[in-house]
PDB file of N, CA and C in Angstrom:
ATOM      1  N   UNK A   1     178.122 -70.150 -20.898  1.00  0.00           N
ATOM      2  CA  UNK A   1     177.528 -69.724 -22.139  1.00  0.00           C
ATOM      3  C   UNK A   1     178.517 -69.883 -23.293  1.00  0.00           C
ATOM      4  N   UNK A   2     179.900 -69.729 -23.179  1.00  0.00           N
ATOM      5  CA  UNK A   2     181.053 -69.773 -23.917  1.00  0.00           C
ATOM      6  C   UNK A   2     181.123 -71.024 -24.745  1.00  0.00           C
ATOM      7  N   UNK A   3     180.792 -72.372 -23.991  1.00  0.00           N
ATOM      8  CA  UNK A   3     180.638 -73.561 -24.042  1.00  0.00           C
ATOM      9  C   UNK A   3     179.527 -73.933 -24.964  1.00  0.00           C
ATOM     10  N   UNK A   4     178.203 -73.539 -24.673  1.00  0.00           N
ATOM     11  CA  UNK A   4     177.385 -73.912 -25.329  1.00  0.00           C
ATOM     12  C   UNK A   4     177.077 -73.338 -26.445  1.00  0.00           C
ATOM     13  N   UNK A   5     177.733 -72.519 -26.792  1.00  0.00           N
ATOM     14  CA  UNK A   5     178.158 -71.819 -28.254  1.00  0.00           C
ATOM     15  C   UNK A   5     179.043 -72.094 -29.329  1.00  0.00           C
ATOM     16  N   UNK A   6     180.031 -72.827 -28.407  1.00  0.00           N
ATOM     17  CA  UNK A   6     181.257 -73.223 -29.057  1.00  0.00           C
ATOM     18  C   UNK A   6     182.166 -72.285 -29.153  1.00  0.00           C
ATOM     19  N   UNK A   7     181.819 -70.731 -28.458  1.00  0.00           N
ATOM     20  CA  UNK A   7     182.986 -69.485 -28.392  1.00  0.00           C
ATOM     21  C   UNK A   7     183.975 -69.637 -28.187  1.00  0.00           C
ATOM     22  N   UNK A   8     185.397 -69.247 -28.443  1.00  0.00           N
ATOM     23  CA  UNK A   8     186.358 -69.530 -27.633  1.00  0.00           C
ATOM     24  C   UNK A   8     186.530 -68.559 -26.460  1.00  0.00           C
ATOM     25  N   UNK A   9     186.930 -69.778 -25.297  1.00  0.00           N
ATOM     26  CA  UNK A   9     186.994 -69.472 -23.821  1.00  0.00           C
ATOM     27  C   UNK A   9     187.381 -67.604 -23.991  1.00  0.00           C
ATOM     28  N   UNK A  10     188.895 -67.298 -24.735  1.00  0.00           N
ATOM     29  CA  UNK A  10     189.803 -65.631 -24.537  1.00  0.00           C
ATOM     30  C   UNK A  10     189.067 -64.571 -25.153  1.00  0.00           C
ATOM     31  N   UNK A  11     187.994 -65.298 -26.256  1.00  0.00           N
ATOM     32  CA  UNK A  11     187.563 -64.266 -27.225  1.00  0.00           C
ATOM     33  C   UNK A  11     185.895 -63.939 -26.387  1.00  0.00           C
ATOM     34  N   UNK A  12     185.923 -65.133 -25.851  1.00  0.00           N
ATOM     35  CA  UNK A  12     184.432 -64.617 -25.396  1.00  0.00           C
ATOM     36  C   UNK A  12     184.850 -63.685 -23.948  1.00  0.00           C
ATOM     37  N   UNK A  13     185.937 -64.408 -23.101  1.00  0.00           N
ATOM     38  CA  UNK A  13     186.337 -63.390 -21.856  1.00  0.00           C
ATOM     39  C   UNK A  13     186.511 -61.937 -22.790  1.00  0.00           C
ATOM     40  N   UNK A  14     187.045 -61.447 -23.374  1.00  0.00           N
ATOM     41  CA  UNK A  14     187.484 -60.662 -24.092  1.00  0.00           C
ATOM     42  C   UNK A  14     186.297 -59.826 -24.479  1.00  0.00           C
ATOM     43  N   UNK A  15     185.224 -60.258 -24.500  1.00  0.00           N
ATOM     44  CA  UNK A  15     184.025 -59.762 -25.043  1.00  0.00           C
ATOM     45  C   UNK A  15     183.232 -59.183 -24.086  1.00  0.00           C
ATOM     46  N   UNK A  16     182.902 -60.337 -22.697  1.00  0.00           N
ATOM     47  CA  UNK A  16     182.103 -59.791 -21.409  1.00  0.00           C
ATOM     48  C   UNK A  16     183.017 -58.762 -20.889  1.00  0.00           C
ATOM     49  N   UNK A  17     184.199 -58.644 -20.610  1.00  0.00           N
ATOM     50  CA  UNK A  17     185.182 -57.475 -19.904  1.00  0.00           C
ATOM     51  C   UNK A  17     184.666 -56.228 -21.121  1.00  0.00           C
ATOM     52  N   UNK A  18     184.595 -56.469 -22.201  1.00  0.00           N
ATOM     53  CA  UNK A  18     184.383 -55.000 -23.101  1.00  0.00           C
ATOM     54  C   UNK A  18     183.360 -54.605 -22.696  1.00  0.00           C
ATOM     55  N   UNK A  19     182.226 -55.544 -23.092  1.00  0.00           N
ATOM     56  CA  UNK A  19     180.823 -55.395 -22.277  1.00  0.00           C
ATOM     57  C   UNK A  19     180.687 -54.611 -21.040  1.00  0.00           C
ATOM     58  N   UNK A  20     181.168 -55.286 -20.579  1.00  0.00           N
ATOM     59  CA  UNK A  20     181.630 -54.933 -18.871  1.00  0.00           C
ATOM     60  C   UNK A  20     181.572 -53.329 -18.482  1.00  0.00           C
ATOM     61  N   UNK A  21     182.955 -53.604 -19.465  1.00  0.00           N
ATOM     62  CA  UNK A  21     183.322 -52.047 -18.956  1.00  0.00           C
ATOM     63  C   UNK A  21     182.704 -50.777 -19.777  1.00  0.00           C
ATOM     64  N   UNK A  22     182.135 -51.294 -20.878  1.00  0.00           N
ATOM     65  CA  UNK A  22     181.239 -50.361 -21.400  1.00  0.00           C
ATOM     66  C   UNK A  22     179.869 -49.867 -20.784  1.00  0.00           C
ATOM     67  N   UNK A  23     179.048 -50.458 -20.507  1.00  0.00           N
ATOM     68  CA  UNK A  23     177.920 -50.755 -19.034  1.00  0.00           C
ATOM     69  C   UNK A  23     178.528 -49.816 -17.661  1.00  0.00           C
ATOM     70  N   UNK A  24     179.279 -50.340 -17.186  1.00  0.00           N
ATOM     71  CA  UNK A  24     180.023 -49.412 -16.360  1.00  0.00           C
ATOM     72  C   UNK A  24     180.526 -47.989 -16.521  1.00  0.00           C
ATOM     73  N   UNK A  25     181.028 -47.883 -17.376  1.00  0.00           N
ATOM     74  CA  UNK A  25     180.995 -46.141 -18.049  1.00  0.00           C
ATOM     75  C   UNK A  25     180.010 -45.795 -18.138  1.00  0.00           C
ATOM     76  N   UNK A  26     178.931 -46.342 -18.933  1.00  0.00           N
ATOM     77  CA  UNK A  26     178.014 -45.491 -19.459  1.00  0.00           C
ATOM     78  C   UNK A  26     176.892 -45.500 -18.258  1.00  0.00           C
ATOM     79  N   UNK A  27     176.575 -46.230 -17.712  1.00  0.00           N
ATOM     80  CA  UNK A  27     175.647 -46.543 -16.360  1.00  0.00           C
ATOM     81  C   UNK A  27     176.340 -45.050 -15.450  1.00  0.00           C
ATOM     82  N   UNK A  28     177.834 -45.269 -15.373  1.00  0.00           N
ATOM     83  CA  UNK A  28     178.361 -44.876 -14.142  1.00  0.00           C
ATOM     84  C   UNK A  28     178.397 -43.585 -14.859  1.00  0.00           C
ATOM     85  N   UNK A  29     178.718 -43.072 -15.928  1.00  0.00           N
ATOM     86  CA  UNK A  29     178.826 -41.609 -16.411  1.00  0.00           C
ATOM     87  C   UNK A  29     177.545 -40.477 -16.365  1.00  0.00           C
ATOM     88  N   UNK A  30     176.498 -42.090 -16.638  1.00  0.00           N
ATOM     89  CA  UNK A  30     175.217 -41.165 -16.813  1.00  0.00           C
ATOM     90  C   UNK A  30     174.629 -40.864 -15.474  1.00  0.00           C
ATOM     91  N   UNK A  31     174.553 -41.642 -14.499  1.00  0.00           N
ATOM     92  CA  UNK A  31     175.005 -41.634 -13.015  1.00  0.00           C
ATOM     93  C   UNK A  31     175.639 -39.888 -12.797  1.00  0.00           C
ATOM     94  N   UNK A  32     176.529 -40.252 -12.755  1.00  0.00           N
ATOM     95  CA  UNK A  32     177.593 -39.192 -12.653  1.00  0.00           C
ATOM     96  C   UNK A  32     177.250 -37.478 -13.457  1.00  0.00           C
ATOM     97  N   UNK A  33     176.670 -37.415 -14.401  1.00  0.00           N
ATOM     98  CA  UNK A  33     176.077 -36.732 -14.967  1.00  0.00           C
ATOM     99  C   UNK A  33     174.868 -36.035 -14.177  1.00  0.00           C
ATOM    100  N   UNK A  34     174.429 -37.017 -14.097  1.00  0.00           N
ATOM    101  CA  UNK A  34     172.589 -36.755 -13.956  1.00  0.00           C
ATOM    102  C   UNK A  34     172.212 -36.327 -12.023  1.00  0.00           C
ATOM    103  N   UNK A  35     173.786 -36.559 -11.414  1.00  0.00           N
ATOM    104  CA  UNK A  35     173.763 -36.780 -10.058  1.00  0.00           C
ATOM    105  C   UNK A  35     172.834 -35.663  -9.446  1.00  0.00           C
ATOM    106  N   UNK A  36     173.141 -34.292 -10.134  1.00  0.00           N
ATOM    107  CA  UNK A  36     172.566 -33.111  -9.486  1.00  0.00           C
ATOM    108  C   UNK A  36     171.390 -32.714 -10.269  1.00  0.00           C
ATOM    109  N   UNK A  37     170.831 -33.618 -11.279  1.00  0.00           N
ATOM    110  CA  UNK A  37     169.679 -33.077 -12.004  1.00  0.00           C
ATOM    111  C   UNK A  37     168.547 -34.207 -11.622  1.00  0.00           C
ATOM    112  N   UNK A  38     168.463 -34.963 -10.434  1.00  0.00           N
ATOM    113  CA  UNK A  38     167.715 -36.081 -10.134  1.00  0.00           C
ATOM    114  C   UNK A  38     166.110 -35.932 -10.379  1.00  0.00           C
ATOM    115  N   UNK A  39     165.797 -34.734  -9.370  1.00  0.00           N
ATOM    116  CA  UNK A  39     164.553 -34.035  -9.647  1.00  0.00           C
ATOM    117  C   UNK A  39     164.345 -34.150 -10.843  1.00  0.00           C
ATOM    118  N   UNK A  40     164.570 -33.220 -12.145  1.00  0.00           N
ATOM    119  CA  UNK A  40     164.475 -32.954 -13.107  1.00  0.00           C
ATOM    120  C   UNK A  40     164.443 -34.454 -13.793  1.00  0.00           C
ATOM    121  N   UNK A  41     164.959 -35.197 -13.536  1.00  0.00           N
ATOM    122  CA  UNK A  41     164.978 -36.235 -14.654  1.00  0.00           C
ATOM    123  C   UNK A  41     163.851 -37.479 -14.461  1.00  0.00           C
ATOM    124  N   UNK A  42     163.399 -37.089 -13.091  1.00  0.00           N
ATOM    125  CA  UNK A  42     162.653 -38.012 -12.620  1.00  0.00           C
ATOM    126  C   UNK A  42     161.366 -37.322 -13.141  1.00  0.00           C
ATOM    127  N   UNK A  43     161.103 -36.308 -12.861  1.00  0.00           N
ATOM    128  CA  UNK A  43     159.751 -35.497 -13.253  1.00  0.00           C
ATOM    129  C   UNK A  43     159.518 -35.881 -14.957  1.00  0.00           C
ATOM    130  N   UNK A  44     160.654 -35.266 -15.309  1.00  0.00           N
ATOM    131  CA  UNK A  44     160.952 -35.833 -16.882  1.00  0.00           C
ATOM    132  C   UNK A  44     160.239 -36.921 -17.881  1.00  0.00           C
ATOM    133  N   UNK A  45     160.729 -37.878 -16.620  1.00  0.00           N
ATOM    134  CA  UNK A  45     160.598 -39.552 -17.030  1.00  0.00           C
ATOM    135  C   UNK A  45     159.078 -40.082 -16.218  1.00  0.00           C
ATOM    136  N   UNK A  46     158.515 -39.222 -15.335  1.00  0.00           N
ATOM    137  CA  UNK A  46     156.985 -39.872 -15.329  1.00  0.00           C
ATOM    138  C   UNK A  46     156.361 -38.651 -16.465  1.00  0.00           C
ATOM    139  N   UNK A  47     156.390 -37.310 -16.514  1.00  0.00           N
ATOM    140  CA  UNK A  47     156.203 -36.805 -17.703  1.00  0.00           C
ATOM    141  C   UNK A  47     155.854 -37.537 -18.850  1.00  0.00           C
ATOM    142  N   UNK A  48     156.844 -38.363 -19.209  1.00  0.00           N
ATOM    143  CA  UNK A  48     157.115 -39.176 -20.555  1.00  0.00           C
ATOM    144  C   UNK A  48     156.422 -40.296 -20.509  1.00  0.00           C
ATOM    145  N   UNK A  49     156.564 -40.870 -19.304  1.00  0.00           N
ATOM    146  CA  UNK A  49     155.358 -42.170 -18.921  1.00  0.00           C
ATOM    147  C   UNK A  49     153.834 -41.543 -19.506  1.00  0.00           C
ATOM    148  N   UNK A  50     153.463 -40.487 -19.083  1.00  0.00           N
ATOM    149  CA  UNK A  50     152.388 -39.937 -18.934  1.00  0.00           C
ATOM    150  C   UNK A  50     151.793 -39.663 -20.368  1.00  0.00           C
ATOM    151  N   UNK A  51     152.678 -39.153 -20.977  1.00  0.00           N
ATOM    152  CA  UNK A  51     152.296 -39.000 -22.640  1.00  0.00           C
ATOM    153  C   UNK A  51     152.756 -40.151 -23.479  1.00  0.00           C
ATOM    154  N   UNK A  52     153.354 -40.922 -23.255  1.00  0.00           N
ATOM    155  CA  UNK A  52     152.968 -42.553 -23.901  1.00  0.00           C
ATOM    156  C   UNK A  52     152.262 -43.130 -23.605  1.00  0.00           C
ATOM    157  N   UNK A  53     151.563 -42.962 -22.449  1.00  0.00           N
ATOM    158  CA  UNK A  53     150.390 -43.853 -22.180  1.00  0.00           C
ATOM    159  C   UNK A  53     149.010 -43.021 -22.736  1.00  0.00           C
ATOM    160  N   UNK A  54     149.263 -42.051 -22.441  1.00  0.00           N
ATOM    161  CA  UNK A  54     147.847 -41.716 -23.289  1.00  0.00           C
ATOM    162  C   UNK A  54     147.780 -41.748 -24.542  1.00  0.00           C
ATOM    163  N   UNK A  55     149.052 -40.997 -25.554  1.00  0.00           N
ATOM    164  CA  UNK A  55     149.202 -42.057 -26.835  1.00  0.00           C
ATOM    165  C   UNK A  55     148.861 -42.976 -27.086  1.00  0.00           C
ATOM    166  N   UNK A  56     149.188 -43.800 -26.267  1.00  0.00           N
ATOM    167  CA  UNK A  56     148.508 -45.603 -26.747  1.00  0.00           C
ATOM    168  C   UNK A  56     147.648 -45.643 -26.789  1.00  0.00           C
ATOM    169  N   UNK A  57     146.936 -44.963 -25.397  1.00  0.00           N
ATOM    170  CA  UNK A  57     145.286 -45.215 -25.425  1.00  0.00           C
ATOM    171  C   UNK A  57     144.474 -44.618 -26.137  1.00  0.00           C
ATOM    172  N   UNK A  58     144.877 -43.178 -26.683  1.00  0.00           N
ATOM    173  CA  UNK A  58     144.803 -42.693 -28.066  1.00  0.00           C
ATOM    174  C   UNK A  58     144.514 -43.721 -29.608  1.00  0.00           C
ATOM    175  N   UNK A  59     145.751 -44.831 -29.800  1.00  0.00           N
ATOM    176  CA  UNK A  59     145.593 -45.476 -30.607  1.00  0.00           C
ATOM    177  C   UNK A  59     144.774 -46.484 -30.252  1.00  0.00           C
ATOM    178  N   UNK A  60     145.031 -47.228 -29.243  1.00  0.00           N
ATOM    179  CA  UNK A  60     143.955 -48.307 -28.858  1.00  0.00           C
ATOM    180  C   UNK A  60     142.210 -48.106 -29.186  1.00  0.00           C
ATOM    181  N   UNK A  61     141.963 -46.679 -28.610  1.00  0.00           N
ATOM    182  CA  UNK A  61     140.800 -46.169 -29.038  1.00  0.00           C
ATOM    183  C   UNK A  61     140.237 -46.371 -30.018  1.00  0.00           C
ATOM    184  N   UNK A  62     141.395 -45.398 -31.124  1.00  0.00           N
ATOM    185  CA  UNK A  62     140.685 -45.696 -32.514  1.00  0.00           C
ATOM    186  C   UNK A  62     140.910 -47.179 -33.208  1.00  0.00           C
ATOM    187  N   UNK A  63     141.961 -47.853 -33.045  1.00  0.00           N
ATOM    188  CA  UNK A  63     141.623 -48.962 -33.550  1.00  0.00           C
ATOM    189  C   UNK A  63     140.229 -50.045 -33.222  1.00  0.00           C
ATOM    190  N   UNK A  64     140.019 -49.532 -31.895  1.00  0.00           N
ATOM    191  CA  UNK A  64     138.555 -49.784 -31.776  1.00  0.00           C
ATOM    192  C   UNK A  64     137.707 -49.688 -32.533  1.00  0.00           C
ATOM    193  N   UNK A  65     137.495 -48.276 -32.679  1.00  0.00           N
ATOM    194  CA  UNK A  65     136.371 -47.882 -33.380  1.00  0.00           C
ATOM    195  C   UNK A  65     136.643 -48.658 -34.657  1.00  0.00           C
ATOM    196  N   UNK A  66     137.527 -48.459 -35.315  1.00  0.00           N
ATOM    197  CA  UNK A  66     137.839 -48.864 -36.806  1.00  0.00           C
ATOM    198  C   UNK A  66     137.198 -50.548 -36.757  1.00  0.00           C
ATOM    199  N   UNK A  67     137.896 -50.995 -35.832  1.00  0.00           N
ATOM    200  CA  UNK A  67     137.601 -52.831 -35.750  1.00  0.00           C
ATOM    201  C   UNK A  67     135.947 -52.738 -35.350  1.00  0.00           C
ATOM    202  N   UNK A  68     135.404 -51.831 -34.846  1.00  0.00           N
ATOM    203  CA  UNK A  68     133.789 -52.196 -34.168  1.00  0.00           C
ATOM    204  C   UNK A  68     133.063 -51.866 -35.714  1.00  0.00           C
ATOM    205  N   UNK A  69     133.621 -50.635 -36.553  1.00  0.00           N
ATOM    206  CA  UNK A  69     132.718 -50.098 -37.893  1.00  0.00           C
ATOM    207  C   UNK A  69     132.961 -50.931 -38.560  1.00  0.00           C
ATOM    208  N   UNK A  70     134.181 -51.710 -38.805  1.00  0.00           N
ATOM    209  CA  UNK A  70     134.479 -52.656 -39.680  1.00  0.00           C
ATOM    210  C   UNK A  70     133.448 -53.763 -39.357  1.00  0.00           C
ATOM    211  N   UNK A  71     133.415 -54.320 -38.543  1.00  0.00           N
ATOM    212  CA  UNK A  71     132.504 -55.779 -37.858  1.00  0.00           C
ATOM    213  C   UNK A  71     130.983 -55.499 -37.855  1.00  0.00           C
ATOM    214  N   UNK A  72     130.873 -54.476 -37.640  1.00  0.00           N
ATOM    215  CA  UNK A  72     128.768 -54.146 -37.822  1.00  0.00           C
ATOM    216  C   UNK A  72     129.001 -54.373 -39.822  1.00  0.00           C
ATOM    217  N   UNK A  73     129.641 -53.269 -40.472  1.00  0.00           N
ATOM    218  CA  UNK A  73     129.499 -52.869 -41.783  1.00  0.00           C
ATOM    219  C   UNK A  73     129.498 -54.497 -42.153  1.00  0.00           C
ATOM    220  N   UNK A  74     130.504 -55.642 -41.779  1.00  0.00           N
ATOM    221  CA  UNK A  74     130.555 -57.033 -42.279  1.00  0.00           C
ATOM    222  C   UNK A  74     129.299 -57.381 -42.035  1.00  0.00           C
ATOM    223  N   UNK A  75     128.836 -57.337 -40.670  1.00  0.00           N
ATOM    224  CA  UNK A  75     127.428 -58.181 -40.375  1.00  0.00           C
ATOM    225  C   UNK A  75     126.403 -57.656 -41.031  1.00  0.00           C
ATOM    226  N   UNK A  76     126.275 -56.313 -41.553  1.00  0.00           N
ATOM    227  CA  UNK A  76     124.971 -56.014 -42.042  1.00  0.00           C
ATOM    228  C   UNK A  76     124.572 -56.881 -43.917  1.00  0.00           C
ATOM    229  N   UNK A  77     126.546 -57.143 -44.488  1.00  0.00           N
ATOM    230  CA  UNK A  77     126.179 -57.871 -45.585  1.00  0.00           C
ATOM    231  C   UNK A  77     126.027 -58.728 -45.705  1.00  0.00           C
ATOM    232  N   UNK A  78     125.866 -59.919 -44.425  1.00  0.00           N
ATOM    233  CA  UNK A  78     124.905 -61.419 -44.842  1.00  0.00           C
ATOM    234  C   UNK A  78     123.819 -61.135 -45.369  1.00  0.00           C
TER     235      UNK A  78
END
């Protein structure tokens, strides 16, 4: 990838190792963190699944309606 960028070879190594090891902390900390709250975070996170999806379908809904009142109200003015 270094190559087809034209990066230089030290600055781009220099970049994936920061990368690297930033990913690794934070993966491994939050890991490390969260080790004894697994339950909890999992319940959490379909919780959260659960109320974004009905949100959407919330909005999906009404943009329905809006796009179906909009499209009769057009057809009735030919």
């Amino acid at each position: 990838l270094a190559g087809s960028t034209r990066f230089a070879w030290g600055r781009y190594l220099a970049a994936v190792l920061a990368g690297e090891a930033l990913w690794l902390a934070l993966f491994g900390g939050l890991g490390y963190w969260f080790s004894d709250r697994w339950e909890a975070v999992s319940q959490l996170a379909g919780d959260l699944v659960g109320v974004l999806l009905g949100g959407a379908l919330i909005v999906a809904g009404g943009l329905a309606i809006v796009w179906r009142g909009r499209r009769s109200r057009g057809a009735g003015d030919r």
